[in-house]
Protein backbone atom coordinates (compact mmCIF):
# COMPACT_ATOMS: atom_id res chain seq x y z
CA UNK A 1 -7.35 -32.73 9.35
CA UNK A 2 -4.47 -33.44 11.42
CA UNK A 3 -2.70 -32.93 15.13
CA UNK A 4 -5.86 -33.18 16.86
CA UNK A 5 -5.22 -33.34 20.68
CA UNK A 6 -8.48 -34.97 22.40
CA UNK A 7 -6.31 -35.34 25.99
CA UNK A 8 -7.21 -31.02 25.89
CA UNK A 9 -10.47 -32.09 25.13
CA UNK A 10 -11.10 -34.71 28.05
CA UNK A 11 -9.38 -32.52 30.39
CA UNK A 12 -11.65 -29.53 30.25
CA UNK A 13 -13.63 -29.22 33.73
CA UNK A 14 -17.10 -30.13 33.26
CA UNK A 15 -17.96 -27.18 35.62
CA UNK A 16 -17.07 -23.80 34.64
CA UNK A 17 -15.40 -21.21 37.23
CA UNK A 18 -15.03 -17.72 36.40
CA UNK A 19 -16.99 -16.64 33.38
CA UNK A 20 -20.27 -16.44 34.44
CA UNK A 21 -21.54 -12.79 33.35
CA UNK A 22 -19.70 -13.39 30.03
CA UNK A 23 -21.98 -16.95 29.50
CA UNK A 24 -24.50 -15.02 29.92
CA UNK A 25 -23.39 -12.42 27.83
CA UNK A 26 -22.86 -15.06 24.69
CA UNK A 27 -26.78 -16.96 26.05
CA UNK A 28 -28.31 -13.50 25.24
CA UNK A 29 -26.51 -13.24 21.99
CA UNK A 30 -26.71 -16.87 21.07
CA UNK A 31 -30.67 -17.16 21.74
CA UNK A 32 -31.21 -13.56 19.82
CA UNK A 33 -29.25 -14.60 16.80
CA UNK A 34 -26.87 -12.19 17.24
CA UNK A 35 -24.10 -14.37 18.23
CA UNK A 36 -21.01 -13.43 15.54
CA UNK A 37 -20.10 -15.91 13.25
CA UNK A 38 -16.50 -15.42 14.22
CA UNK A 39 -15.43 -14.91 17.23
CA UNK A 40 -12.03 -14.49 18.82
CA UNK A 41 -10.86 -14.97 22.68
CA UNK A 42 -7.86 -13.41 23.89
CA UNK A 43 -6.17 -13.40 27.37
CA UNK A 44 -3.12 -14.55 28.85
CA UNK A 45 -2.53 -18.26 29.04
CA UNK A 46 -5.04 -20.35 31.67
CA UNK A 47 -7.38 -17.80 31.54
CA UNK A 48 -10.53 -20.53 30.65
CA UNK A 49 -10.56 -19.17 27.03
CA UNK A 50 -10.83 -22.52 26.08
CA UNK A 51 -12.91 -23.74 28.88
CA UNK A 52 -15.42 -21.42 28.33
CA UNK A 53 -15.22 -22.38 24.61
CA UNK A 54 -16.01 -25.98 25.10
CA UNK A 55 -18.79 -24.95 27.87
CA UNK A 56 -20.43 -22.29 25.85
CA UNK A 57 -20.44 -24.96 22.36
CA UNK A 58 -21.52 -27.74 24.33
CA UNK A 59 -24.47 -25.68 25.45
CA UNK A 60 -25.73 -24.79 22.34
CA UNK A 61 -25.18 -28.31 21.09
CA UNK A 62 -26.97 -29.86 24.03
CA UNK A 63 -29.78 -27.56 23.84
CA UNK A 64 -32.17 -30.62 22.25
CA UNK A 65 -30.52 -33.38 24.66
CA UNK A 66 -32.23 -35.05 27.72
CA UNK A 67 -28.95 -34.68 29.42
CA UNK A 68 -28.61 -30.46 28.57
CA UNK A 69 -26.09 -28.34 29.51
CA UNK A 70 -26.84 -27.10 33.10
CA UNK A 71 -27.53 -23.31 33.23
CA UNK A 72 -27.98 -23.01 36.54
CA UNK A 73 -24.59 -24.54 38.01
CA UNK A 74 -22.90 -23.61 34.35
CA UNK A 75 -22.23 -27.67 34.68
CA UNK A 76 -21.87 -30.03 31.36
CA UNK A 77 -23.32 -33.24 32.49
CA UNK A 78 -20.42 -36.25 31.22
CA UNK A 79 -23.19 -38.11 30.59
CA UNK A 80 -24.56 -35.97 27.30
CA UNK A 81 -23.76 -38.05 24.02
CA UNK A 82 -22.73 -34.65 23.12
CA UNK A 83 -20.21 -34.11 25.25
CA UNK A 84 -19.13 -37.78 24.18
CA UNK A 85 -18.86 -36.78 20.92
CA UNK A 86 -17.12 -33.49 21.66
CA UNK A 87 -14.30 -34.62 23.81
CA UNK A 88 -13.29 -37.85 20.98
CA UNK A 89 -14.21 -35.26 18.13
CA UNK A 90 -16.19 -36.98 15.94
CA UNK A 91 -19.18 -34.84 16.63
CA UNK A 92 -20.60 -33.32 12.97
CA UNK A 93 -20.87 -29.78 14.20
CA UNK A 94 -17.90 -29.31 16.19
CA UNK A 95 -13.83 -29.08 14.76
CA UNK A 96 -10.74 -28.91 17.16
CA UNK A 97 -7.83 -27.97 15.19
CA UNK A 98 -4.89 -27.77 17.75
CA UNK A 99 -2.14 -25.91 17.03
CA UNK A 100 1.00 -26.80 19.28
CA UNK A 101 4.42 -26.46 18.59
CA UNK A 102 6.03 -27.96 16.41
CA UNK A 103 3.15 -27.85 13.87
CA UNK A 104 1.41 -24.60 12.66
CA UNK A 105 -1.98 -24.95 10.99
CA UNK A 106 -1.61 -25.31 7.50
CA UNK A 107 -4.02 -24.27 4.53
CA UNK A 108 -4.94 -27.35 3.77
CA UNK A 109 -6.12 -27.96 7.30
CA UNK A 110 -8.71 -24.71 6.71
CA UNK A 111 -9.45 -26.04 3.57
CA UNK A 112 -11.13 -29.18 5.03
CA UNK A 113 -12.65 -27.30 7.86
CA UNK A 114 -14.77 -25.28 5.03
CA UNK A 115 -15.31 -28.31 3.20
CA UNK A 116 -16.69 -30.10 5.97
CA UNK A 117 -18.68 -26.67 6.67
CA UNK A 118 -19.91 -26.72 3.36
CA UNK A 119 -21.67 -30.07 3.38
CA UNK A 120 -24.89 -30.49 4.63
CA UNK A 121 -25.66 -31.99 8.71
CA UNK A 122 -28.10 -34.40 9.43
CA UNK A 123 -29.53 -32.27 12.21
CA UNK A 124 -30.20 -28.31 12.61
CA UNK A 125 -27.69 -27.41 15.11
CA UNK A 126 -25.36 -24.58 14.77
CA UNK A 127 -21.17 -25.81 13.62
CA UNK A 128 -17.99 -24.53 15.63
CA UNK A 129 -14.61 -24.86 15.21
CA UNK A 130 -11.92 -24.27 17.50
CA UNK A 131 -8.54 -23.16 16.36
């Protein structure tokens, strides 16, 4: 894949302001299995649709970690390998595909995202992508 932007990643906040009752909302769904397979955020531009994104997915990546996502202050600790991973995007469950201007995501770059999909992970965590 291409036109990956970490510099969005690594400037996420680690704490999350503003989206607390719909956290919990996705928590409820997530730890029911009943969180969609697809889901799509809309809002008007700095809204933390991305924010809460990257907090909700490092969550449920972190989930096994000694260093976990922290529920109570809705806090990613920097200190997670997960968040490590996240933020330089190597980690095998997550895919940022940024799409700014000039470039527009191209079929080839959804092709590899379901080809990397399709191969098996080394561990039993849930995949995301972000688009």
């Amino acid at each position: 894949m291409k036109k990956m932007n970490i510099n969005k990643l690594s400037a996420v906040s680690t704490k999350l302001f503003g989206h607390d009752e719909i956290f919990k909302d996705f928590l409820s769904l997530y730890e029911n299995n009943k969180l969609p397979k697809v889901v799509i955020l809309t809002g008007e531009k700095g809204s933390g649709k991305f924010s809460f994104a990257f907090h909700f997915i490092n969550f449920a990546l972190s989930q096994n970690s000694n260093l976990s996502y922290d529920l109570k202050n809705y806090e990613i600790n920097k200190e997670n390998n997960i968040y490590k991973k996240i933020v330089l995007n190597v980690n095998q469950n997550f895919n940022y595909l940024s799409c700014e201007k000039p470039y527009s995501i191209s079929v080839d770059d959804i092709r590899e995202i379901k080809r990397s999909f399709s191969k098996t992970t080394l561990n039993e965590s849930p995949r995301f992508t972000i688009i």
